[in-house]
PDB file of N, CA and C in Angstrom:
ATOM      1  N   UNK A   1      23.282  11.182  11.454  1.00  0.00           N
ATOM      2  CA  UNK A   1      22.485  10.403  12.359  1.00  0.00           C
ATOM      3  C   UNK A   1      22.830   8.928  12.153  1.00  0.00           C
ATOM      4  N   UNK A   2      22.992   8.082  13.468  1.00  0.00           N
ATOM      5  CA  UNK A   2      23.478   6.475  12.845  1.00  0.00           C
ATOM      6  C   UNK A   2      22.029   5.654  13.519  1.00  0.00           C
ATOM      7  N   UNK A   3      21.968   4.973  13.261  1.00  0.00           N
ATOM      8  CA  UNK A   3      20.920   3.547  14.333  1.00  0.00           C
ATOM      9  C   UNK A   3      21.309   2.433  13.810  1.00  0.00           C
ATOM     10  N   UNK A   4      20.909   2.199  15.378  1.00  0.00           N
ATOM     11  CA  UNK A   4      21.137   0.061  15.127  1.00  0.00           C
ATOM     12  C   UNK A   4      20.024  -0.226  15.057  1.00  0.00           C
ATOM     13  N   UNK A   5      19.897  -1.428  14.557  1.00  0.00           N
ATOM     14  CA  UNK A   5      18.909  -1.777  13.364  1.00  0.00           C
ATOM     15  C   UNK A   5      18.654  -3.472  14.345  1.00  0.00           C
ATOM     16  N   UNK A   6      17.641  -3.878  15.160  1.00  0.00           N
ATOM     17  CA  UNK A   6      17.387  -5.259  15.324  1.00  0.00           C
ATOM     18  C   UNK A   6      16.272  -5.788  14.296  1.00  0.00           C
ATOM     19  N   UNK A   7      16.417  -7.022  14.507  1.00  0.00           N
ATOM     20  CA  UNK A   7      15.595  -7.887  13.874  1.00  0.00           C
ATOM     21  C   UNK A   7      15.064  -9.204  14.507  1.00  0.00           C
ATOM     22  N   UNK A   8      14.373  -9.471  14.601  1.00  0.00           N
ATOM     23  CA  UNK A   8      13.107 -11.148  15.390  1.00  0.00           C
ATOM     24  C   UNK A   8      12.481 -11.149  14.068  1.00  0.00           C
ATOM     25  N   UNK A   9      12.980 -12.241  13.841  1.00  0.00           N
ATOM     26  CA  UNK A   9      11.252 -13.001  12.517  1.00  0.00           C
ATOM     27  C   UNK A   9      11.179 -14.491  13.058  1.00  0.00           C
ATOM     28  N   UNK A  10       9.513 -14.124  13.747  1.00  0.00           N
ATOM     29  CA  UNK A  10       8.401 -14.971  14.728  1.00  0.00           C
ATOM     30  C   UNK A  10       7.743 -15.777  13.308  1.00  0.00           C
ATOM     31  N   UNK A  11       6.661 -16.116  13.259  1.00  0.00           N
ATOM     32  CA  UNK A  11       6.251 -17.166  13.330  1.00  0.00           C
ATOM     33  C   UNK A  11       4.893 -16.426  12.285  1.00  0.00           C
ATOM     34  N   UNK A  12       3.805 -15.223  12.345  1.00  0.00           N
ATOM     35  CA  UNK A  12       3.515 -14.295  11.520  1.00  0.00           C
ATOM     36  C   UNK A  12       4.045 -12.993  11.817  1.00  0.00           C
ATOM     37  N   UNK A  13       4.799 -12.721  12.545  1.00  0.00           N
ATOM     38  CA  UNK A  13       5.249 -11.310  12.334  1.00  0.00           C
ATOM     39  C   UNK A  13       6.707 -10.892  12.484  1.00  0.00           C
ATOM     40  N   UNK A  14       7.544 -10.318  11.909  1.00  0.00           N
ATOM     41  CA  UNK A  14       8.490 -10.043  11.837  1.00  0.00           C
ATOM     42  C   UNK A  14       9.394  -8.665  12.810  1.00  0.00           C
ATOM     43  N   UNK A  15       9.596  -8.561  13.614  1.00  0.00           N
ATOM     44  CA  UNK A  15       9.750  -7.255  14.403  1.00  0.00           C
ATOM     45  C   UNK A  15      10.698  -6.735  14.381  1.00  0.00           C
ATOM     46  N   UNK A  16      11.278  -5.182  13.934  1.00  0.00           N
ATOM     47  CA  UNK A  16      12.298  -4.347  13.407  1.00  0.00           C
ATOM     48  C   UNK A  16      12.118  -3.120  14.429  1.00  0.00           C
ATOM     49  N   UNK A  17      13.138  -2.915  14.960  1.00  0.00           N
ATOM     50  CA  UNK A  17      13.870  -1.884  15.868  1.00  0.00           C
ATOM     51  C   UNK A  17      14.952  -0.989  16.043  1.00  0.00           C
ATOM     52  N   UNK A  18      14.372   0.439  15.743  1.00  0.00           N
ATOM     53  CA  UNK A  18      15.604   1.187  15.196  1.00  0.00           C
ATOM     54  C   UNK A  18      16.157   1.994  16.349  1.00  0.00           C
ATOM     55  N   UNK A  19      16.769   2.227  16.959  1.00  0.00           N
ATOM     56  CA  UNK A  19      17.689   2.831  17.709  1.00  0.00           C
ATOM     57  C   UNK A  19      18.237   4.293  17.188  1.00  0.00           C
ATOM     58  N   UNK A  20      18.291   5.123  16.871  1.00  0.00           N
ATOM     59  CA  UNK A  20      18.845   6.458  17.158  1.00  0.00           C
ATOM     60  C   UNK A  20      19.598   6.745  18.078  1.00  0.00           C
ATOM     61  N   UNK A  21      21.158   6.492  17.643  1.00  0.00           N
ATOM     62  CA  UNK A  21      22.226   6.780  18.707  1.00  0.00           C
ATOM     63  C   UNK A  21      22.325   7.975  19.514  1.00  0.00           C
ATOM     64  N   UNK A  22      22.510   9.375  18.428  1.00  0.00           N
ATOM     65  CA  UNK A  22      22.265  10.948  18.910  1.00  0.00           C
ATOM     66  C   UNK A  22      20.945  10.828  19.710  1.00  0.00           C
ATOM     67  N   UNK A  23      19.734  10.714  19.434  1.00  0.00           N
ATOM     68  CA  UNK A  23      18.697  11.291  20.081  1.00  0.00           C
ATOM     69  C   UNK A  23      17.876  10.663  21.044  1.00  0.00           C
ATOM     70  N   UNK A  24      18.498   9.169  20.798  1.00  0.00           N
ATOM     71  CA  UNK A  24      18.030   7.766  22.150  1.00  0.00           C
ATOM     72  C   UNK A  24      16.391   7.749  21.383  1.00  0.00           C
ATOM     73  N   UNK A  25      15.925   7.774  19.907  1.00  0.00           N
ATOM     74  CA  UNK A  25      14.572   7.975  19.604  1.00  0.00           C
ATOM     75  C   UNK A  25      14.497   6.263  19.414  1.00  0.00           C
ATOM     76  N   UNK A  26      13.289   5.601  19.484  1.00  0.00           N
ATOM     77  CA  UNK A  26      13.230   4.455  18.842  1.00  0.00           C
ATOM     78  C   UNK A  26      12.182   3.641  17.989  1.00  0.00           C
ATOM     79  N   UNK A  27      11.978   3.310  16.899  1.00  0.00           N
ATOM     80  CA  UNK A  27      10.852   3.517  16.130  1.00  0.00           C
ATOM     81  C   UNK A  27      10.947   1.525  16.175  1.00  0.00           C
ATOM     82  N   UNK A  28       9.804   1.352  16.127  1.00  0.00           N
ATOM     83  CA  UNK A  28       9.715  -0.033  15.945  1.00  0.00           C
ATOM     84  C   UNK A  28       8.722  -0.534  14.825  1.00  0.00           C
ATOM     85  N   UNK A  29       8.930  -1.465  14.302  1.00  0.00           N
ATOM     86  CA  UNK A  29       7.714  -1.904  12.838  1.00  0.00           C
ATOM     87  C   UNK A  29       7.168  -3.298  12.995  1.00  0.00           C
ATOM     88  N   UNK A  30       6.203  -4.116  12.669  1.00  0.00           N
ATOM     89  CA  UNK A  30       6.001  -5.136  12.593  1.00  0.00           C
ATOM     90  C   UNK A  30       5.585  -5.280  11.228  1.00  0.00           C
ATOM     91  N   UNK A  31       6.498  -6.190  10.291  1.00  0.00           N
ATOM     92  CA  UNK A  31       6.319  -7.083   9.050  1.00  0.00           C
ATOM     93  C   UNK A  31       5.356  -8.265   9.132  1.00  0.00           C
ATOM     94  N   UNK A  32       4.759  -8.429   8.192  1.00  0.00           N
ATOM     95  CA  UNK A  32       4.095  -9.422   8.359  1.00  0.00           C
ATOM     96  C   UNK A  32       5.130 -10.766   7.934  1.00  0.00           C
ATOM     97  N   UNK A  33       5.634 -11.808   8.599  1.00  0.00           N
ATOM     98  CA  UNK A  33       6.574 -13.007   8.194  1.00  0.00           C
ATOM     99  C   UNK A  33       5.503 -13.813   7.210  1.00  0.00           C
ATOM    100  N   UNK A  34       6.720 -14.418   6.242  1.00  0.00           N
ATOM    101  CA  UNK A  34       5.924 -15.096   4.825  1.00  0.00           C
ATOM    102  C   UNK A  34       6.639 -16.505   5.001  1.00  0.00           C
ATOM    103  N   UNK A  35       6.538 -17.608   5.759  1.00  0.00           N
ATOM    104  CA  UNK A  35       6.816 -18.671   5.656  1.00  0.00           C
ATOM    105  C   UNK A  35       7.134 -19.569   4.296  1.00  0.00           C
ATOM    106  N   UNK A  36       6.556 -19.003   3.108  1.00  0.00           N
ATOM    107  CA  UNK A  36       6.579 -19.269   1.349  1.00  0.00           C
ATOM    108  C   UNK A  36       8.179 -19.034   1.347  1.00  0.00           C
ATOM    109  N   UNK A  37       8.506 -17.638   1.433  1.00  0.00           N
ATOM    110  CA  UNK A  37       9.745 -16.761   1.198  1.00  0.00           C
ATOM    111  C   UNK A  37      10.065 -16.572   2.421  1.00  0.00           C
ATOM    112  N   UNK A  38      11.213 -17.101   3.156  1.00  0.00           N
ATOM    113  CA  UNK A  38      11.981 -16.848   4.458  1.00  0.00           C
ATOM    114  C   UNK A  38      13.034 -15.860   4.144  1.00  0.00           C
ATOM    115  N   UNK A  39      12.884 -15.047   4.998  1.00  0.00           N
ATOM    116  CA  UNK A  39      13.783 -13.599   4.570  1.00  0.00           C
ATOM    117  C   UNK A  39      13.328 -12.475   3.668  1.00  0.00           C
ATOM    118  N   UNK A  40      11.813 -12.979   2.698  1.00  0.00           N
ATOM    119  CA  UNK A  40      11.792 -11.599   2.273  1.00  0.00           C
ATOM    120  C   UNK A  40      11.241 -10.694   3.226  1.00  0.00           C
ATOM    121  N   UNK A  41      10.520 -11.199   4.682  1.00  0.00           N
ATOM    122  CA  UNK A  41      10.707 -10.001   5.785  1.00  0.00           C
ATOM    123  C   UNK A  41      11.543  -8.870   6.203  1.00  0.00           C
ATOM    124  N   UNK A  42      12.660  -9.656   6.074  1.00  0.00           N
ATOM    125  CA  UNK A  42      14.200  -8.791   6.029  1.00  0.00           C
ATOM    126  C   UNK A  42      14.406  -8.002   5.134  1.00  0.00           C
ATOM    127  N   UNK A  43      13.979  -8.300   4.094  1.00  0.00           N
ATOM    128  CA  UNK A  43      14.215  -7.525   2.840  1.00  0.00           C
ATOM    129  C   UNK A  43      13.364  -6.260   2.554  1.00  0.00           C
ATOM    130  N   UNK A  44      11.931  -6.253   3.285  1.00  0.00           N
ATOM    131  CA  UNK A  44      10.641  -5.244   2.975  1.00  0.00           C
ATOM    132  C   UNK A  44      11.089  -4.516   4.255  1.00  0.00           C
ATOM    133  N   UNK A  45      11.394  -4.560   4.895  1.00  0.00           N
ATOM    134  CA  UNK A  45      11.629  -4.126   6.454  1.00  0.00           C
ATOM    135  C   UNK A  45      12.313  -2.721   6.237  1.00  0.00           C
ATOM    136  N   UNK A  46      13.353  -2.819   6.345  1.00  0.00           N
ATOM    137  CA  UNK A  46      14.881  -1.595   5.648  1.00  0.00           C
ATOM    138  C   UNK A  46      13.711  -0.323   5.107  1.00  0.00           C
ATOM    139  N   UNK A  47      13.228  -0.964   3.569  1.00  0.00           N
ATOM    140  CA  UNK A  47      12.528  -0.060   3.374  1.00  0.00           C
ATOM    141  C   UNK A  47      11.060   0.869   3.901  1.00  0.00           C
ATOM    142  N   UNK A  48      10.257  -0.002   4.188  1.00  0.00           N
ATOM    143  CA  UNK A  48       9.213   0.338   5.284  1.00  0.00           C
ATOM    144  C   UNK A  48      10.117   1.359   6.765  1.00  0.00           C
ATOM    145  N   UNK A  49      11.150   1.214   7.255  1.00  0.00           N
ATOM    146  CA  UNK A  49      11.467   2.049   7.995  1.00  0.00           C
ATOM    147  C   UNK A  49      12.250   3.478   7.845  1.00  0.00           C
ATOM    148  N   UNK A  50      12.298   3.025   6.365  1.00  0.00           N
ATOM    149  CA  UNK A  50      12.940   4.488   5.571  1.00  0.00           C
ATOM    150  C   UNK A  50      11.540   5.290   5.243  1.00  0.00           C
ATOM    151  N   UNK A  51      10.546   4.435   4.560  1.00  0.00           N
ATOM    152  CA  UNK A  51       8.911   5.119   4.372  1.00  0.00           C
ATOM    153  C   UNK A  51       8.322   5.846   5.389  1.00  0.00           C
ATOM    154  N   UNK A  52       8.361   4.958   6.823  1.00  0.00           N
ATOM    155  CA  UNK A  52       7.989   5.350   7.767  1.00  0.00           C
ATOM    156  C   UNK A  52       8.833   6.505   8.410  1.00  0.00           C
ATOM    157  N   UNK A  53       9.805   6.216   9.095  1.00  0.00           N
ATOM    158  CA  UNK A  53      10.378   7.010   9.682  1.00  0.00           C
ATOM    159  C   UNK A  53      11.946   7.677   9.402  1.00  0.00           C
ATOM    160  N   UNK A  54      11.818   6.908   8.042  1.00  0.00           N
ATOM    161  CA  UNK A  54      13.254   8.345   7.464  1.00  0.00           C
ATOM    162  C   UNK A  54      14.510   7.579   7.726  1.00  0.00           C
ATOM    163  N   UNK A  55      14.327   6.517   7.906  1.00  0.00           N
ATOM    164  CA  UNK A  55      16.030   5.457   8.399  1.00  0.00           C
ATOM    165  C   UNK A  55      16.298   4.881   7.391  1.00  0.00           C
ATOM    166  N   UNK A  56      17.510   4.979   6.675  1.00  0.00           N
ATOM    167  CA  UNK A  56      17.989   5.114   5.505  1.00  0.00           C
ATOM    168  C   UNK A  56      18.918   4.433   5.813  1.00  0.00           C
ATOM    169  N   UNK A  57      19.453   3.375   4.837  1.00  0.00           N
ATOM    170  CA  UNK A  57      20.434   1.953   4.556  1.00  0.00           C
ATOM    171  C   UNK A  57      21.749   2.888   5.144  1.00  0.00           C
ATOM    172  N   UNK A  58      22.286   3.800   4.476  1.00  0.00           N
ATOM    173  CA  UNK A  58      23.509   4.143   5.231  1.00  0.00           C
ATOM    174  C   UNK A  58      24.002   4.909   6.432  1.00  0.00           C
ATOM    175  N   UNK A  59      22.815   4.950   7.047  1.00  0.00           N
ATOM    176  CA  UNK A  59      22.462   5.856   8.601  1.00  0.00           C
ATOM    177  C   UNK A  59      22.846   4.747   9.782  1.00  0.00           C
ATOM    178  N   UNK A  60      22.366   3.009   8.849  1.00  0.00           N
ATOM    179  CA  UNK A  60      22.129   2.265   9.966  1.00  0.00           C
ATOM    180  C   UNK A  60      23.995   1.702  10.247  1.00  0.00           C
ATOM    181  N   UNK A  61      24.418   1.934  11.162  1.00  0.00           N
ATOM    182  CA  UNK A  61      26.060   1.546  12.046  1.00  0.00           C
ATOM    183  C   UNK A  61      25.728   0.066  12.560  1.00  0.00           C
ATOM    184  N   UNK A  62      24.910  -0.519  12.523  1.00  0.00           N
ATOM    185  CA  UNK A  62      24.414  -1.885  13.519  1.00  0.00           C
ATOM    186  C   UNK A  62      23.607  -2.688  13.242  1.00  0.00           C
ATOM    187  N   UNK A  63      23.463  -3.859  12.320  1.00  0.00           N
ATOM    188  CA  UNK A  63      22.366  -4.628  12.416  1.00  0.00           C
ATOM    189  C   UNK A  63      22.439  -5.770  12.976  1.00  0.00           C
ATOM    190  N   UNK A  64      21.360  -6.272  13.439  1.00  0.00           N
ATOM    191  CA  UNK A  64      21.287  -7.782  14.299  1.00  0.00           C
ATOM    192  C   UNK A  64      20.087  -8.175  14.346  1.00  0.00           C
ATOM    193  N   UNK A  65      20.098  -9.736  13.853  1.00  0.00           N
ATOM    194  CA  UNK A  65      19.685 -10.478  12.914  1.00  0.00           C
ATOM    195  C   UNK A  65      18.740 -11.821  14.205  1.00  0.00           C
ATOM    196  N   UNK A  66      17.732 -12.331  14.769  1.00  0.00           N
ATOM    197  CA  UNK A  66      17.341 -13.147  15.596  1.00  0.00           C
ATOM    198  C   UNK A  66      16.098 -14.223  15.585  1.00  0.00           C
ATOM    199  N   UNK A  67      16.136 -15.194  15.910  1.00  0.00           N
ATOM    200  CA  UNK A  67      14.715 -16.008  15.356  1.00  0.00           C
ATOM    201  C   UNK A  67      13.921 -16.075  16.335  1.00  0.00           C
TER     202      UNK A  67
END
């Protein structure tokens, strides 16, 4: 299974979008953004969508990165 992986980190919330190439499924998350630490959104994200819905660091073929 592959997905592309987007990313928006707003202003309090961070928004992550997974794509499922085979099955067109698409799971979306909202992080809470930490203005203290810029980017550890990015960093909790990956995992929260592996917790949640099973999307695992080497599944993802695509990431993209947006402010």
């Amino acid at each position: 299974m592959s997905y592309r992986v987007g990313v928006d980190i707003g202003g309090t919330f961070t928004d992550f979008c997974a794509f499922n190439d085979e099955t067109n499924d698409i799971h979306t998350l909202k992080v809470l953004s930490s203005p203290d630490a810029p980017g550890a959104e990015v960093i909790a994200g990956p995992g929260e969508l592996e917790t949640r819905y099973g999307v695992t660091a080497p599944q993802v073929v695509y990431f993209t990165h947006g402010t």
